[in-house]
C-alpha atoms as a PDB file:
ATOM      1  CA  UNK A   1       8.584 -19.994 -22.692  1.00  0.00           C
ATOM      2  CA  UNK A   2      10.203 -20.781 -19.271  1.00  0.00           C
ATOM      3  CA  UNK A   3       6.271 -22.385 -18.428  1.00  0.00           C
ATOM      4  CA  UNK A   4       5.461 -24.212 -21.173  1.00  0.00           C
ATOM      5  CA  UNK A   5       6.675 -27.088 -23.306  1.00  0.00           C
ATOM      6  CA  UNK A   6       7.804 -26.302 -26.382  1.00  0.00           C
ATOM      7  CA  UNK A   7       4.730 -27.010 -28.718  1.00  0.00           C
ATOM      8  CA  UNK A   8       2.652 -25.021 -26.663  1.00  0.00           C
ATOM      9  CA  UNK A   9       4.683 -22.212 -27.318  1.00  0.00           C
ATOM     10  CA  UNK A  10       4.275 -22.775 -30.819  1.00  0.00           C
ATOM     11  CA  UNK A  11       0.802 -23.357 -30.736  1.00  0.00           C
ATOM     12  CA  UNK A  12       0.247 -20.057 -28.652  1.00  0.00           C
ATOM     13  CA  UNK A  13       2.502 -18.181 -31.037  1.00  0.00           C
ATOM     14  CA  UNK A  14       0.360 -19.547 -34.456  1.00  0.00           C
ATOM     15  CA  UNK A  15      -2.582 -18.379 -32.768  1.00  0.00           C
ATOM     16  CA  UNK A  16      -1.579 -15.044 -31.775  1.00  0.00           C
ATOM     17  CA  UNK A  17       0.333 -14.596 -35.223  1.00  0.00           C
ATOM     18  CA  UNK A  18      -3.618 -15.523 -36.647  1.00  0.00           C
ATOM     19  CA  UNK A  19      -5.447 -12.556 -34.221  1.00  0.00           C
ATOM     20  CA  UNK A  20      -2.625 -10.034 -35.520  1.00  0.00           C
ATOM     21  CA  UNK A  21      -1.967 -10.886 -38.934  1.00  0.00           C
ATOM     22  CA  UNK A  22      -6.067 -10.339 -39.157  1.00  0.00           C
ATOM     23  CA  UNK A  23      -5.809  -7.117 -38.384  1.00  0.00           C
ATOM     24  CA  UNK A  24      -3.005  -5.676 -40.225  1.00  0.00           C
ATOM     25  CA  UNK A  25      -4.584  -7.467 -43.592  1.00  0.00           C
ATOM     26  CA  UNK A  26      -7.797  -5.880 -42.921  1.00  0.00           C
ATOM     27  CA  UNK A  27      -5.508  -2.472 -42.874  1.00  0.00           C
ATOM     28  CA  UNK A  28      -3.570  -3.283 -46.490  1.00  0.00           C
ATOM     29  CA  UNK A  29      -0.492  -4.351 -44.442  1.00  0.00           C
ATOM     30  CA  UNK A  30       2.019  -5.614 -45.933  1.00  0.00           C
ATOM     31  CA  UNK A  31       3.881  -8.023 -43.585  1.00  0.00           C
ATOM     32  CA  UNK A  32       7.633  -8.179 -43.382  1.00  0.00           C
ATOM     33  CA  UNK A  33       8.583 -10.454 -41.733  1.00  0.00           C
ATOM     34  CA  UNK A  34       8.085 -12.436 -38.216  1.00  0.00           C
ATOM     35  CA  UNK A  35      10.925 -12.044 -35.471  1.00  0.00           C
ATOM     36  CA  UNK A  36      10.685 -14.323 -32.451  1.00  0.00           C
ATOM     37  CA  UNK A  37       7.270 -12.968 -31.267  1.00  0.00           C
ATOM     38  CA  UNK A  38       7.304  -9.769 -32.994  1.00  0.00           C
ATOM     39  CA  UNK A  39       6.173  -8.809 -36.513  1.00  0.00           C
ATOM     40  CA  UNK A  40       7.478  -5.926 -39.136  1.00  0.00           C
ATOM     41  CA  UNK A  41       5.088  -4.486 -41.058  1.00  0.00           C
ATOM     42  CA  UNK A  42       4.736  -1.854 -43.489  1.00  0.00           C
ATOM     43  CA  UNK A  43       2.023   0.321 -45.109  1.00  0.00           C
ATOM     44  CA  UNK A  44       2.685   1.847 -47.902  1.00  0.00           C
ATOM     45  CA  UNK A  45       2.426   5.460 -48.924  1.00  0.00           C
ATOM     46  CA  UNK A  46       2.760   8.316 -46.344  1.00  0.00           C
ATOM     47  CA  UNK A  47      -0.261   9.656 -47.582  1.00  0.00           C
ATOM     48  CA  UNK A  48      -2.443   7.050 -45.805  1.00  0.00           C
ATOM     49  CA  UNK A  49      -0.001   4.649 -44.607  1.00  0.00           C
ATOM     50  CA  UNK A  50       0.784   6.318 -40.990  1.00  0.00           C
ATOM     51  CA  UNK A  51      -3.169   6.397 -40.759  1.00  0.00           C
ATOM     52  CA  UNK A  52      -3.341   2.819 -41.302  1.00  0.00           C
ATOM     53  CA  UNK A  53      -0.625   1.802 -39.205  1.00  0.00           C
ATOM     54  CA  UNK A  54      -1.927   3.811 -36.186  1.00  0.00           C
ATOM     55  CA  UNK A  55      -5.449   2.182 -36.825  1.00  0.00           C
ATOM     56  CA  UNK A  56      -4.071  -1.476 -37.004  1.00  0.00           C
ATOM     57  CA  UNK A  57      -2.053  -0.899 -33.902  1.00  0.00           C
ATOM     58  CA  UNK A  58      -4.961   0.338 -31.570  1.00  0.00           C
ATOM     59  CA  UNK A  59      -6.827  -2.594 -33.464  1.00  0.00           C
ATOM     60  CA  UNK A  60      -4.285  -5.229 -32.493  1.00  0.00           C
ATOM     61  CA  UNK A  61      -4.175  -3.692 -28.763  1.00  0.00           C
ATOM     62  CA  UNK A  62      -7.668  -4.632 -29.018  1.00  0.00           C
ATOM     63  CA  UNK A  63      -7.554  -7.631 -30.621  1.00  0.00           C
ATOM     64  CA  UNK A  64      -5.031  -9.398 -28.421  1.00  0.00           C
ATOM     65  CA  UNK A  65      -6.938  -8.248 -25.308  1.00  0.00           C
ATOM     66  CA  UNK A  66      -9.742 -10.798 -26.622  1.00  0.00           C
ATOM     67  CA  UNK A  67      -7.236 -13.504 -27.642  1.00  0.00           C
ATOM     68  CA  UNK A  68      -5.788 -13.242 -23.752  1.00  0.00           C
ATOM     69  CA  UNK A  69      -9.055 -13.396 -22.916  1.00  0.00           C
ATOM     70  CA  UNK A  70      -9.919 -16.191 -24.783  1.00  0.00           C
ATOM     71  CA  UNK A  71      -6.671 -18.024 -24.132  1.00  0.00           C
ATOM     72  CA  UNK A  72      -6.500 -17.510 -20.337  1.00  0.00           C
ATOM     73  CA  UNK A  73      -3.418 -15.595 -21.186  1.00  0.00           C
ATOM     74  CA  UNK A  74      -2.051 -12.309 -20.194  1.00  0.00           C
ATOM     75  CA  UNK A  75      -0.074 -11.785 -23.676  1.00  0.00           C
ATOM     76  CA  UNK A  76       1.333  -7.791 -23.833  1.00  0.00           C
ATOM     77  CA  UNK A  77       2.565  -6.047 -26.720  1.00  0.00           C
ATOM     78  CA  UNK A  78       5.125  -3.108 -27.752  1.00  0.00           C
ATOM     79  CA  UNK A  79       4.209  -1.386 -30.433  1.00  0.00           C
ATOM     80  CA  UNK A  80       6.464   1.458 -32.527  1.00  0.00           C
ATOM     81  CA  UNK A  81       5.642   3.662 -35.438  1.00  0.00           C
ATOM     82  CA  UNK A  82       7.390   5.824 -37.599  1.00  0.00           C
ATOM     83  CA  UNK A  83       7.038   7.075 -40.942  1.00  0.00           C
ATOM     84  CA  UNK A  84       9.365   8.432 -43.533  1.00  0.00           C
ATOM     85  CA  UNK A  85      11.653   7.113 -45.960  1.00  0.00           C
ATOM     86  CA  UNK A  86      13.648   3.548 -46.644  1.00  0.00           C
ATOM     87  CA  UNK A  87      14.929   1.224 -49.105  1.00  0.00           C
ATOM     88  CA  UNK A  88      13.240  -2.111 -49.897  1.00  0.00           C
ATOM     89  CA  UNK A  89      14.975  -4.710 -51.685  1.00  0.00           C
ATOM     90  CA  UNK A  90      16.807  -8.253 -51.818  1.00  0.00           C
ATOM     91  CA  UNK A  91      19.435  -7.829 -48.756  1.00  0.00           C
ATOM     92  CA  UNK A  92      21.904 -10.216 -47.434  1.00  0.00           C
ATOM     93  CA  UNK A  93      24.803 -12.637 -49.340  1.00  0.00           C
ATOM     94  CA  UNK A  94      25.032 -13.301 -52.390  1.00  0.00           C
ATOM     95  CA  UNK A  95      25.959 -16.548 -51.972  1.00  0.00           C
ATOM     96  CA  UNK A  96      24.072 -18.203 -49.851  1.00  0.00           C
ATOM     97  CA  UNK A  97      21.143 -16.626 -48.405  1.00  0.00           C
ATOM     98  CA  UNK A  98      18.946 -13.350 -49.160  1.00  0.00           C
ATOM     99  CA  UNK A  99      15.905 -11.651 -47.445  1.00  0.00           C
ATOM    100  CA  UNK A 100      13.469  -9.167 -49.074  1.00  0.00           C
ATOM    101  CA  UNK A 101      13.522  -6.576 -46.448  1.00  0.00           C
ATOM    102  CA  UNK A 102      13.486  -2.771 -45.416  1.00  0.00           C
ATOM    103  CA  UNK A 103      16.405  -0.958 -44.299  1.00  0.00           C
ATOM    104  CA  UNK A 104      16.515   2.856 -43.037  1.00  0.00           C
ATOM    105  CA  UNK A 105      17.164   5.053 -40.246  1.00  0.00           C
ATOM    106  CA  UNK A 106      13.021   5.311 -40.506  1.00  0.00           C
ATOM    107  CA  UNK A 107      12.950   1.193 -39.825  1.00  0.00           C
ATOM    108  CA  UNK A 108      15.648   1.470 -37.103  1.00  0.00           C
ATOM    109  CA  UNK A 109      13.419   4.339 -35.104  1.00  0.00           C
ATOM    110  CA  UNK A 110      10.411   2.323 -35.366  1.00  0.00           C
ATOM    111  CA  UNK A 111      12.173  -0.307 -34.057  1.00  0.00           C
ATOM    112  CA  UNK A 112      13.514   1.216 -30.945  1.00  0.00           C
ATOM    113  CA  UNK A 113      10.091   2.769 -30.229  1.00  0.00           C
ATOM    114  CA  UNK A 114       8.546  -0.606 -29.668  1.00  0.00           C
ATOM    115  CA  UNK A 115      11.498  -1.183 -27.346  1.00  0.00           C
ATOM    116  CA  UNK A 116      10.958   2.088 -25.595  1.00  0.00           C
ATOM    117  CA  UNK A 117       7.194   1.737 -25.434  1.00  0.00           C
ATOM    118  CA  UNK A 118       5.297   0.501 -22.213  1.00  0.00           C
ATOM    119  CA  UNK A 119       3.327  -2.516 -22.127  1.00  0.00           C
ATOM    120  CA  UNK A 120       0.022  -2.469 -24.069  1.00  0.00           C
ATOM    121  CA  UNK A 121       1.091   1.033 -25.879  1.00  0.00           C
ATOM    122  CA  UNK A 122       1.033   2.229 -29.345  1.00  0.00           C
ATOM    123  CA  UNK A 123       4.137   4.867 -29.326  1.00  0.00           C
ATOM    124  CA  UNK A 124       4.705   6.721 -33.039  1.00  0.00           C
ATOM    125  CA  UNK A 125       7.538   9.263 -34.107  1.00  0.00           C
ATOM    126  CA  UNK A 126       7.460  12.639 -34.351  1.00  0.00           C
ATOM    127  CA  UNK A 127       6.409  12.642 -38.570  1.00  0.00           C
ATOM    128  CA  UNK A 128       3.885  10.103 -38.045  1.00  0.00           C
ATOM    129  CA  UNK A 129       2.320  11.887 -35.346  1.00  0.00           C
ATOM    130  CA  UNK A 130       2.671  15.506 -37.601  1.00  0.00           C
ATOM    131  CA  UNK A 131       1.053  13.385 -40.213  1.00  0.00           C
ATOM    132  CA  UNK A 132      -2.257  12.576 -38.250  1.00  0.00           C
ATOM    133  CA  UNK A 133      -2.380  16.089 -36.017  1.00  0.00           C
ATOM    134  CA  UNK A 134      -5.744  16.439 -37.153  1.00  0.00           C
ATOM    135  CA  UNK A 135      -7.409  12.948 -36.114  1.00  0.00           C
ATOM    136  CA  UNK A 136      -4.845  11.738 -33.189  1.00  0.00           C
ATOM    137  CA  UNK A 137      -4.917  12.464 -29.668  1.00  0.00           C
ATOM    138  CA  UNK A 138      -1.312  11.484 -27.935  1.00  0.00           C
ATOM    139  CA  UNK A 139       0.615  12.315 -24.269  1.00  0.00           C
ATOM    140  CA  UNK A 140       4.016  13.833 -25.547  1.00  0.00           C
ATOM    141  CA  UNK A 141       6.533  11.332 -23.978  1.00  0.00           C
ATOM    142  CA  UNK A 142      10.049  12.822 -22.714  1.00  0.00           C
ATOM    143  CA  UNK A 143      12.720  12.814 -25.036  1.00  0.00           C
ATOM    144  CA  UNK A 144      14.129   8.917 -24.961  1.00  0.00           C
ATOM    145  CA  UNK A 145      17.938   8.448 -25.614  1.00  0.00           C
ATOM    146  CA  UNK A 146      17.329   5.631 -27.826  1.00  0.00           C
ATOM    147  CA  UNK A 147      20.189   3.194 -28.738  1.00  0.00           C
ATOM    148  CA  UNK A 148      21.790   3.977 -32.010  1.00  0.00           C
ATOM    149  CA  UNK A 149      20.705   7.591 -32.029  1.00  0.00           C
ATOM    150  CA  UNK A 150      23.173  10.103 -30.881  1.00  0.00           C
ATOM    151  CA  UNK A 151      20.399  12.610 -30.367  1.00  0.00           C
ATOM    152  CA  UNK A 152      17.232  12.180 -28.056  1.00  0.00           C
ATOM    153  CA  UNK A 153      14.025  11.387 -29.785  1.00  0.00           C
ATOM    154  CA  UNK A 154      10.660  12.899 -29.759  1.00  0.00           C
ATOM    155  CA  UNK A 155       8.095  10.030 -28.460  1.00  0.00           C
ATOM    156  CA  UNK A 156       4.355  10.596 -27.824  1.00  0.00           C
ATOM    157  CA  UNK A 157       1.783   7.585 -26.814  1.00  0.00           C
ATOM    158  CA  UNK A 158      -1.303   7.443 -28.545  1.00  0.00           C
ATOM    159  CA  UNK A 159      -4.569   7.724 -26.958  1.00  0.00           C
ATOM    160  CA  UNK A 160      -7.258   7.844 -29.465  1.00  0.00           C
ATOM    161  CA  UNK A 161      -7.662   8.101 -32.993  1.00  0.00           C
ATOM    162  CA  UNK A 162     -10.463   9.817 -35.270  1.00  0.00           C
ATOM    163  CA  UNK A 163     -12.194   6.956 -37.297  1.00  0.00           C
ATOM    164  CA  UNK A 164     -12.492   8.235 -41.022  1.00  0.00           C
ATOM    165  CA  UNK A 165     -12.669   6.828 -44.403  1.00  0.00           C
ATOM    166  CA  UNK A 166      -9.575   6.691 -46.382  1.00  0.00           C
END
C-alpha cells in the first residue's frame, strides 16, 4: 500500500481475491469472510475437510505464484490450518450489527498459525496433520508460544501431499 495509489490497491486485491477464491471453490470451500488481505475459510466435515483444506492451500501457493507472475508482483502468503471443533452462528449486537461467523479455540489456532507461518508456507495443527498421516509429508516445526495459548503448540510445515479422490 505504501507504493501504490489507492485504486490500485484495490484493483490488485479484486484480482488476487479472484486467483484464490478459484481455488478454494474448486475445493467445496466455504468462504468466511475477507479480512484486509486475508481470507477465512472453512471446509466442512473432518472427515474430508482437513484433506481439502491442505489441497486448496498448496493450490493457492501455486496459484498466486502465477498471478505474481502475471502481475509483475511478488505477492506472499501465510497460510494456517487446524481442524477440530467450533460454533457457527449469527455473532455480534443485537442492535445494530451481526456477522455469520465461526468462533472456537480451533478458529483462534488456525489463526495464529498463519501468523506464525513463514512466507509462502502452508503450516497445519497437530489434528489436522494426525488426520492426513497417511497422504502428508511435513518438517515438524518447534513448539511456537503462540499468543493466546498458555501452552506451546505443535506446528509442522507441509511439504507434499498425496493426490487422491475423495
Amino acid at each position: 500500500c505504501e507504493t501504490m495509489n489507492a485504486q490500485d490497491v484495490v484493483k490488485l486485491l479484486n484480482g488476487y481475491f479472484d486467483t484464490v477464491v478459484e481455488v478454494l471453490r474448486n475445493n467445496e470451500a466455504m468462504i468466511d469472510k475477507f479480512i484486509g488481505d486475508a481470507i477465512m475459510a472453512l471446509f466442512g466435515r473432518v472427515e474430508n475437510g482437513a484433506y481439502r483444506a491442505v489441497r486448496s492451500a498448496l493450490e493457492i501457493v501455486d496459484a498466486v505464484a502465477h498471478f505474481n507472475k502475471d502481475t509483475g508482483r511478488d505477492l506472499k502468503l501465510r497460510i494456517g490450518i487446524n481442524s477440530g471443533n467450533l460454533i457457527m452462528g449469527d455473532i455480534g449486537s443485537r442492535l445494530y450489527r451481526r456477522d455469520y461467523t465461526v468462533i472456537g479455540d480451533t478458529v483462534n489456532v488456525a489463526q495464529r498459525l498463519e501468523q506464525y507461518a513463514e512466507p509462502n508456507a502452508v503450516i497445519i495443527g497437530e489434528t489436522t496433520r494426525k488426520l492426513l498421516e497417511d497422504v502428508i509429508e511435513v518438517e515438524e516445526l518447534p513448539p511456537a508460544k503462540l499468543k493466546g495459548r498458555e501452552e506451546l503448540v505443535q506446528s509442522f510445515r507441509v511439504t507434499s501431499l498425496q493426490i487422491i479422490d475423495i
